[in-house]
Protein backbone atom coordinates (compact mmCIF):
# COMPACT_ATOMS: atom_id res chain seq x y z
CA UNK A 1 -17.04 -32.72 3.85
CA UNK A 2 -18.00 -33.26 7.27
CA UNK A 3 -20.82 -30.57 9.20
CA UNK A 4 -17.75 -29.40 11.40
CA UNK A 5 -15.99 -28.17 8.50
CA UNK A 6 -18.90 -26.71 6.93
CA UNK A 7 -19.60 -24.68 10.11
CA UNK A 8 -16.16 -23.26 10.53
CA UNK A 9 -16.23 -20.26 8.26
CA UNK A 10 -19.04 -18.40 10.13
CA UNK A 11 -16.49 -19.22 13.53
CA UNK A 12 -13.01 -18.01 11.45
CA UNK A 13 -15.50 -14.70 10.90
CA UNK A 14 -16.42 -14.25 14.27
CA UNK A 15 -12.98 -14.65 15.55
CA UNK A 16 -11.30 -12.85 12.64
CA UNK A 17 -13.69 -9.55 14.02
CA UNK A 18 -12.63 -10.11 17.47
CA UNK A 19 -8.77 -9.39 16.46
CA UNK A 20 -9.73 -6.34 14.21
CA UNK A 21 -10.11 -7.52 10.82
CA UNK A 22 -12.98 -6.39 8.90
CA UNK A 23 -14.20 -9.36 7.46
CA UNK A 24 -12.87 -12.69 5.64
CA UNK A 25 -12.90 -14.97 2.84
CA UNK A 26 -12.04 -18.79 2.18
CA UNK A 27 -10.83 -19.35 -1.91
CA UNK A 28 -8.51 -22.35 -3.37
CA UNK A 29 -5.28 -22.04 -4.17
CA UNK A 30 -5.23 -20.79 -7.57
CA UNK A 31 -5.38 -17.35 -8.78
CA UNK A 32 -6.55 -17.86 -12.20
CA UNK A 33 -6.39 -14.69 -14.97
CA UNK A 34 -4.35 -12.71 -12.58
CA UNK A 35 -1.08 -14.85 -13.00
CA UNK A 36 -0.88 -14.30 -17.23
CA UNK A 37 -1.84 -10.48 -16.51
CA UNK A 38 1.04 -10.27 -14.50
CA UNK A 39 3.16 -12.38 -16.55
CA UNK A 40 2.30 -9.82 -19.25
CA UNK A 41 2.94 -6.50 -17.21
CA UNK A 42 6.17 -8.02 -16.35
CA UNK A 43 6.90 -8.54 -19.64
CA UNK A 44 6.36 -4.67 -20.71
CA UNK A 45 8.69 -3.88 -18.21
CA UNK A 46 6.08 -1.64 -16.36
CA UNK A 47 7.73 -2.70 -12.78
CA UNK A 48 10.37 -0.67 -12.82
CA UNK A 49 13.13 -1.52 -10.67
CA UNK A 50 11.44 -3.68 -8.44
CA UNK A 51 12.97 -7.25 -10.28
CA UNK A 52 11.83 -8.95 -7.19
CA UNK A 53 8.50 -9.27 -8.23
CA UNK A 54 10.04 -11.54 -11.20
CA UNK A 55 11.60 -13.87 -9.00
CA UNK A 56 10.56 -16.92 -7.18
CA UNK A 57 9.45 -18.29 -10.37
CA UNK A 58 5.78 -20.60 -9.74
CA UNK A 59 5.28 -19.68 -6.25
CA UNK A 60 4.44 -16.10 -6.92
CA UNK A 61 1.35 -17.88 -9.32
CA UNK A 62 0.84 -20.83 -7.42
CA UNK A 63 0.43 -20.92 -3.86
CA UNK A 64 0.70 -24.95 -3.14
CA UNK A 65 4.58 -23.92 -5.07
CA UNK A 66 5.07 -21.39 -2.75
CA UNK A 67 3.12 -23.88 0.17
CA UNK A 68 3.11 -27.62 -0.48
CA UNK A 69 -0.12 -29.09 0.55
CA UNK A 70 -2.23 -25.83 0.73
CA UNK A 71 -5.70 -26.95 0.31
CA UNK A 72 -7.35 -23.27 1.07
CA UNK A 73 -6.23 -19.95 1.61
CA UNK A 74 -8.12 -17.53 4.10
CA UNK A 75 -8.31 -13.63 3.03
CA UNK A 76 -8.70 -11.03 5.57
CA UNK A 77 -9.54 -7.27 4.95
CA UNK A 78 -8.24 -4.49 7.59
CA UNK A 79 -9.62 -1.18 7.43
CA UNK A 80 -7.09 1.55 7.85
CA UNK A 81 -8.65 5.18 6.96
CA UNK A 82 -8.76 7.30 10.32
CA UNK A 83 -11.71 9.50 10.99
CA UNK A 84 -11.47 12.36 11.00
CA UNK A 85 -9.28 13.31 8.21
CA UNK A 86 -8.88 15.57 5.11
CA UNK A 87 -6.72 14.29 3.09
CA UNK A 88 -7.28 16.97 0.18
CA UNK A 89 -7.11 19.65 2.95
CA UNK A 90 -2.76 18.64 3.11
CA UNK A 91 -3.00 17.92 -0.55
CA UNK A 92 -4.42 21.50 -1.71
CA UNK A 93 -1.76 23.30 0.72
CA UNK A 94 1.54 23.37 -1.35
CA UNK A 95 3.61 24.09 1.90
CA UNK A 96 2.47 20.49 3.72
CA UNK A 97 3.98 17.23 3.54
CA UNK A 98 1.49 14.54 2.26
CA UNK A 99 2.20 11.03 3.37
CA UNK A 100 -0.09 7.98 2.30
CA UNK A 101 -3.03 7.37 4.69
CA UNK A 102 -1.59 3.94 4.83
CA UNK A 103 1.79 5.02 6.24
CA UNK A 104 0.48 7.69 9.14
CA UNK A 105 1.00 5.32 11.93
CA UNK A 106 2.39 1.85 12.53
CA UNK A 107 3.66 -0.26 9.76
CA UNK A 108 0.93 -2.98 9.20
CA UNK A 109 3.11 -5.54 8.37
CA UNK A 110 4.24 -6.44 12.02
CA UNK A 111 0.52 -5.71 13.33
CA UNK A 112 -0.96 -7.78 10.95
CA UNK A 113 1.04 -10.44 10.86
CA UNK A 114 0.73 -11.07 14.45
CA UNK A 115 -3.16 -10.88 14.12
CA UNK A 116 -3.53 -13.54 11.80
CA UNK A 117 -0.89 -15.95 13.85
CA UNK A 118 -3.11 -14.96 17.15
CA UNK A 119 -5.96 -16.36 14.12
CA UNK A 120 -4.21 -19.19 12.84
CA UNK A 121 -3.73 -20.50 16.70
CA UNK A 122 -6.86 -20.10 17.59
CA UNK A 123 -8.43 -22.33 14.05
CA UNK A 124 -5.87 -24.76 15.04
CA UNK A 125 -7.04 -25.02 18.24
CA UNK A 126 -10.35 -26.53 17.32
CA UNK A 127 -9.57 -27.89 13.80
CA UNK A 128 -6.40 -29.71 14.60
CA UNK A 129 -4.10 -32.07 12.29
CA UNK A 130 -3.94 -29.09 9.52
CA UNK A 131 -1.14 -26.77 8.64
CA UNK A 132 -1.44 -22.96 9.26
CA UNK A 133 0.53 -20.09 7.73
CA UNK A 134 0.17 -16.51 7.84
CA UNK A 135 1.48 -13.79 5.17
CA UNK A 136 0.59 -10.22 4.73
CA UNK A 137 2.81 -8.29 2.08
CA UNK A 138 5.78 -10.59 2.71
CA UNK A 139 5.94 -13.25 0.31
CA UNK A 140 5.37 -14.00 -3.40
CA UNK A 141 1.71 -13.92 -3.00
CA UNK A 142 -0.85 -12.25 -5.34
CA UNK A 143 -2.79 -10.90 -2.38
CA UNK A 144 -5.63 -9.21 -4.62
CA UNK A 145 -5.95 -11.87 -6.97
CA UNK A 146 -6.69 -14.22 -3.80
CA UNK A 147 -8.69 -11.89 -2.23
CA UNK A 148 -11.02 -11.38 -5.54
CA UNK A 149 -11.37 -15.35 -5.41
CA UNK A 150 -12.25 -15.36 -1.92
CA UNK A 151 -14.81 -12.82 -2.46
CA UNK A 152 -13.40 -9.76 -0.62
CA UNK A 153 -14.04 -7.53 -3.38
CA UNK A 154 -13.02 -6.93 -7.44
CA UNK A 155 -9.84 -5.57 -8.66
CA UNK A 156 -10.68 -1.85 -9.90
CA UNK A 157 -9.19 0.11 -12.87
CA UNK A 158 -6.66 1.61 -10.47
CA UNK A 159 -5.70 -2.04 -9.77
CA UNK A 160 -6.41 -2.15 -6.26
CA UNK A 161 -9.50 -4.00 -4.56
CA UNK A 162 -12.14 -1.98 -4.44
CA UNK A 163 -15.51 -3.56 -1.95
CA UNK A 164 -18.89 -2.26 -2.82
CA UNK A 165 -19.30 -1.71 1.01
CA UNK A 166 -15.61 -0.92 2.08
CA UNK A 167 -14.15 0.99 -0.87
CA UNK A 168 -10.50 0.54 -0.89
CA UNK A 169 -8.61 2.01 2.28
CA UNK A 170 -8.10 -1.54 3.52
CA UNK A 171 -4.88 -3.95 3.87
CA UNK A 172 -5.03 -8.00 2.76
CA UNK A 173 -3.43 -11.23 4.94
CA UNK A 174 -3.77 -14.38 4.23
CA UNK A 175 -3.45 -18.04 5.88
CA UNK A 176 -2.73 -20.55 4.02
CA UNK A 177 -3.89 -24.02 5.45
CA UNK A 178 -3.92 -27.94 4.62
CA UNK A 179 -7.60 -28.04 5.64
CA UNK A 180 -10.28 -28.45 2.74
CA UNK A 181 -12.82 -26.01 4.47
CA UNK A 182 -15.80 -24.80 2.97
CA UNK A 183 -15.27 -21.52 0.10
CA UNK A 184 -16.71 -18.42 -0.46
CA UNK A 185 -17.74 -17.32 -3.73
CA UNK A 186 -15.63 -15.35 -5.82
CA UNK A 187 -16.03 -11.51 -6.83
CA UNK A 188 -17.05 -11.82 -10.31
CA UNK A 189 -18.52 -8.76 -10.91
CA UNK A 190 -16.76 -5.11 -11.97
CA UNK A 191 -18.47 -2.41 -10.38
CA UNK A 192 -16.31 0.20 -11.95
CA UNK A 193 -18.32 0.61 -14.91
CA UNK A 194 -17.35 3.50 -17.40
CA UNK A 195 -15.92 5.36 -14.70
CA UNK A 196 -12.23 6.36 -14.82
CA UNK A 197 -12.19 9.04 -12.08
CA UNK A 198 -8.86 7.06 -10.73
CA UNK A 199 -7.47 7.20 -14.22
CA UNK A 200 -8.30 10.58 -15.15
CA UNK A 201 -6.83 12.31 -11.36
CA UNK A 202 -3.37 10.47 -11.45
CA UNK A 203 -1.32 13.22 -11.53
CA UNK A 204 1.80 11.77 -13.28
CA UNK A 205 -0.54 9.67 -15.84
CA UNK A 206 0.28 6.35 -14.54
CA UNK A 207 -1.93 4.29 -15.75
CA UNK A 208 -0.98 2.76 -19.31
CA UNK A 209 -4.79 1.94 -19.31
CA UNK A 210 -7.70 0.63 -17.19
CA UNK A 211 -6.29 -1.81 -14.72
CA UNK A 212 -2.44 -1.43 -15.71
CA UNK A 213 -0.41 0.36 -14.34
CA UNK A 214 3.06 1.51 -15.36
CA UNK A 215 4.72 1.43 -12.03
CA UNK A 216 7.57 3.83 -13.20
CA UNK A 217 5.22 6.42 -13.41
CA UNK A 218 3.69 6.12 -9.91
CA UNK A 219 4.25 8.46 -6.90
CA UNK A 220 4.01 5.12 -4.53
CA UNK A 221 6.74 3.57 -6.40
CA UNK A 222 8.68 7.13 -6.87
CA UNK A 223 9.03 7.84 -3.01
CA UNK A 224 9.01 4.26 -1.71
CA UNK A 225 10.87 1.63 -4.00
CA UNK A 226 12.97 3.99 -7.02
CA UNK A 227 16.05 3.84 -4.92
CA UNK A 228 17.66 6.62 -7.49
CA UNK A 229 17.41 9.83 -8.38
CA UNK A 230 13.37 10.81 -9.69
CA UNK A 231 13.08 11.37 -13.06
CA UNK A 232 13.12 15.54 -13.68
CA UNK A 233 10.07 15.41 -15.99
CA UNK A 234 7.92 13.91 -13.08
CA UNK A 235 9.15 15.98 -10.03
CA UNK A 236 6.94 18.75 -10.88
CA UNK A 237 4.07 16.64 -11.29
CA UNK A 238 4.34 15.15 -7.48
CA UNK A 239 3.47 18.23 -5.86
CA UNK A 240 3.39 17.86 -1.89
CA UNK A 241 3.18 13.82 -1.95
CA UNK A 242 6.58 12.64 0.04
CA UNK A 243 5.79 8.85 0.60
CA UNK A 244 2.84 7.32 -1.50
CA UNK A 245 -0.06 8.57 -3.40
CA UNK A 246 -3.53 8.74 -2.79
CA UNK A 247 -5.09 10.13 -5.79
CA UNK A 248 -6.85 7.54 -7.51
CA UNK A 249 -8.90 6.15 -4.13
CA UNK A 250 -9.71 9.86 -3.25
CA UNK A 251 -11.06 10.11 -6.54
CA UNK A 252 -12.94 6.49 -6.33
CA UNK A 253 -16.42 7.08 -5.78
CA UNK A 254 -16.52 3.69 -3.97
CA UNK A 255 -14.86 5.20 -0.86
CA UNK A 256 -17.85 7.04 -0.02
CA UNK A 257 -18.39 3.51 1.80
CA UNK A 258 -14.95 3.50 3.29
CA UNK A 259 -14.63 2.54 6.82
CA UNK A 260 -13.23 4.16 9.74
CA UNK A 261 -10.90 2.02 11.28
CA UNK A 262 -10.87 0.44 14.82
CA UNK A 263 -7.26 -0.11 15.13
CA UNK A 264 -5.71 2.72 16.95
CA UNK A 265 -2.24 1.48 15.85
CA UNK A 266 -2.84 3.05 12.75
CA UNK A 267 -3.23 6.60 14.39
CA UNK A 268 -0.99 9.18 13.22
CA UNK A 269 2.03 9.63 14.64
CA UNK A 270 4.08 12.76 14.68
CA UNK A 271 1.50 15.12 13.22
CA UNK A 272 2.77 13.16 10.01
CA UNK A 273 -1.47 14.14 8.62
CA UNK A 274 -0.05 17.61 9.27
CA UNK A 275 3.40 18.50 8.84
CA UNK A 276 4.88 21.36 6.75
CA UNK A 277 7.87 20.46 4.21
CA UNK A 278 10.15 22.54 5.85
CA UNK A 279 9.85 21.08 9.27
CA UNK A 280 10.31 17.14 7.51
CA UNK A 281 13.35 18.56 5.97
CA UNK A 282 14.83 19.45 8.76
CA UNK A 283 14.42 16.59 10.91
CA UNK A 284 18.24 14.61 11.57
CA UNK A 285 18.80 10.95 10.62
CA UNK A 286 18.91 10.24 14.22
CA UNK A 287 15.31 11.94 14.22
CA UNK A 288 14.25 10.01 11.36
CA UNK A 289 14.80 7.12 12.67
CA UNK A 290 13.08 8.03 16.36
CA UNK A 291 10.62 8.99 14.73
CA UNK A 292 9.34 6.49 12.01
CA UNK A 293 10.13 3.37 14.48
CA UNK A 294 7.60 0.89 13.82
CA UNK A 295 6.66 3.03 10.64
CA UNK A 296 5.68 1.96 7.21
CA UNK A 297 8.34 5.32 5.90
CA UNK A 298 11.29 3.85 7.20
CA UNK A 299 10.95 1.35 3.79
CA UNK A 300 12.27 4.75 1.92
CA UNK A 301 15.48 5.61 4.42
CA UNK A 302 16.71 8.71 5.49
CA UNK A 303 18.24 9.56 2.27
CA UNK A 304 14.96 8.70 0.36
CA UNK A 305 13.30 10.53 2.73
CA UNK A 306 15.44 13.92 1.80
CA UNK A 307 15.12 13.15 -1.35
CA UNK A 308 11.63 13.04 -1.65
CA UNK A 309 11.02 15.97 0.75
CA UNK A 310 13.53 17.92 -1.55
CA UNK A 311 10.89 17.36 -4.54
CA UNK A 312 7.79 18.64 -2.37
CA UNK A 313 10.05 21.70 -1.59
CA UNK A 314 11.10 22.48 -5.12
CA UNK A 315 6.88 22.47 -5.89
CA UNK A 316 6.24 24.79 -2.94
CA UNK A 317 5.72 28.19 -3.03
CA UNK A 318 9.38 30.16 -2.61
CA UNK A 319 8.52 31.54 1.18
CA UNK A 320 11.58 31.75 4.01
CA UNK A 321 11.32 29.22 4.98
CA UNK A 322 10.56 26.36 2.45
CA UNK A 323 14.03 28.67 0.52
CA UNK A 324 15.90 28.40 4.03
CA UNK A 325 14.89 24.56 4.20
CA UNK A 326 16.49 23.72 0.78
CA UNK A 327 19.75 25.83 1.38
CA UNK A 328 20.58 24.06 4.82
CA UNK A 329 20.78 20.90 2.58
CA UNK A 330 22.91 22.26 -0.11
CA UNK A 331 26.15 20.40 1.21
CA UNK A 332 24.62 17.51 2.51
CA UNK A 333 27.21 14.23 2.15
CA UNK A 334 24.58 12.54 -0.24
CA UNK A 335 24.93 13.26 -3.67
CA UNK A 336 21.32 12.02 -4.18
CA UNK A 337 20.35 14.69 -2.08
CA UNK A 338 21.93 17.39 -3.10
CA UNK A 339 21.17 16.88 -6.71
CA UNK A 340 17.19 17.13 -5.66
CA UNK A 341 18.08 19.70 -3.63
CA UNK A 342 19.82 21.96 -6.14
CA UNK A 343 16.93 21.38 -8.85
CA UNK A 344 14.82 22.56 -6.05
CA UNK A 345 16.64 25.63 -5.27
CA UNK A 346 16.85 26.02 -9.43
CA UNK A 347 12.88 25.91 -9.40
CA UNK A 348 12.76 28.93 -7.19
CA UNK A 349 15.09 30.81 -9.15
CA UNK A 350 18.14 30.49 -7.53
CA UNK A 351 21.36 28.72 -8.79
């Protein structure tokens, strides 16, 4: 390997910082382990509804499937967590809306994305006659079992990275590229220890056991991808959370070493770190959609949205307004909706 290629790394860093990502890795194509483990939680069904993570056969496992000729894929680590902000502040008042820290301001798949072409461009423009491509959660890639092998961190009990310096409030990209450049060592070691504060705080017991989780179960995939109605025996359990879960990183002792982000993109947007149900509830489609332009929530829809919202309502405590919320929705034209709706209204004693 020539001295050019052995010096790039330390550049990709430096220019990888200048766009706003937090720090990098370089790792083969291959994600080892992590392919038969999720073989296996396929298997057990523990998806859910979301079949797509079934398909595309070898090139969810194998990146040179999904990538002919990929010598080396690049990781890259975005910090997302705002400062200030109380998360448990929303979460302990049963009248506010609690959306995922990741989802407060604009979706990162757009912002992201364009970062690590701006990235990719700028590589090729001193390492030329290799083949650059970017991907951040839009592809069959196992983003955490790359970014493990690049070095970016280990994959926790809760099953999300977790960096010894970082925590876990952080968002994954990768390049993949023809060019055999130098790689970083991978993340063997678990820091999590006997520690299950992430398993013990999930408040709908998700987790089938350390590092599996039974995604039909999960408040993320509740309010974002179950497309349906929520099952009745976990509504009460969901509390105030309307699009994600944050539990089992809040609970993570590792994200005492969080980082604020830089990026103000990811700044909240309509007082969505501060909303009450009732005002959520109320907002039109044609509000909705003004108003989560550019946004991670629009993934859910307006109907989700309602639906969710409906939940969070029916766990609130029965004041005017969160009652006067729930009874302008009665006759709404989804049947979704007003099924949630009605088993709110039931939950605060009236039929």
């Amino acid at each position: 390997m020539t001295s050019a290629l052995e010096d790039f790394p330390a550049r990709i860093r430096e220019w990888a910082r200048e766009l706003g990502f937090s720090d990098i890795g370089i790792t083969r194509p291959e994600t080892g382990v992590h392919a038969q483990r999720l073989q296996q939680w396929l298997e057990q069904g523990l998806q859910g509804e979301m079949e797509w993570m079934g398909h595309h056969g070898d090139k969810r496992y194998t990146p040179t499937a999904l990538v002919p000729g990929t010598e080396r894929v690049i990781s890259v680590r975005m910090d997302y967590r705002n400062a200030p902000d109380n998360p448990q502040q929303v979460l302990q008042d049963p009248e506010k809306a609690y959306v995922t820290r990741y989802a407060l301001g604009r979706d990162y798949h757009k912002l992201i994305r364009k970062r690590l072409t701006h990235l990719a461009k700028r590589i090729d423009s001193e390492l030329h006659g290799y083949d650059y491509r970017a991907f951040t959660d839009s592809a069959p890639v196992m983003e955490k079992a790359l970014a493990q092998r690049a070095g970016l961190g280990w994959i926790g009990k809760n099953t999300l990275v977790l960096n010894p310096k970082a925590g876990s409030y952080f968002f994954l990209g990768e390049i993949f590229t023809s060019a055999p450049l130098p790689v970083t060592p991978a993340f063997e070691k678990d820091h999590c220890g006997s520690c299950t504060a992430c398993l013990d705080t999930c408040p709908t017991n998700a987790f089938a056991g350390p590092y599996v989780l039974d995604a039909r179960r999960c408040i993320s995939y509740l309010t974002i991808e179950l497309k349906g109605a929520i099952p009745e025996d976990l509504r009460p359990l969901m509390g105030n959370r309307v699009f994600g879960c944050d539990d089992c990183q809040l609970a993570c002792p590792w994200n005492r070493f969080s980082k604020p982000t830089r990026e103000e993109d990811f700044s909240p947007r309509h007082n969505l770190d501060n909303s009450t149900l009732a005002e959520l509830f109320r907002w039109t489609e044609d509000e909705f959609l003004k108003r989560t332009e550019g946004s991670a929530i629009r993934r859910t829809g307006y109907e989700g949205w309602l639906r969710n919202l409906a939940v969070g309502l029916g766990n609130a405590p029965s004041t005017i307004p969160v009652i006067e919320a729930l009874k302008s929705r009665v006759d709404h034209p989804s049947e979704l909706v007003r099924e949630h709706v009605h088993w709110a209204l039931a939950r605060h004693g009236i039929e």
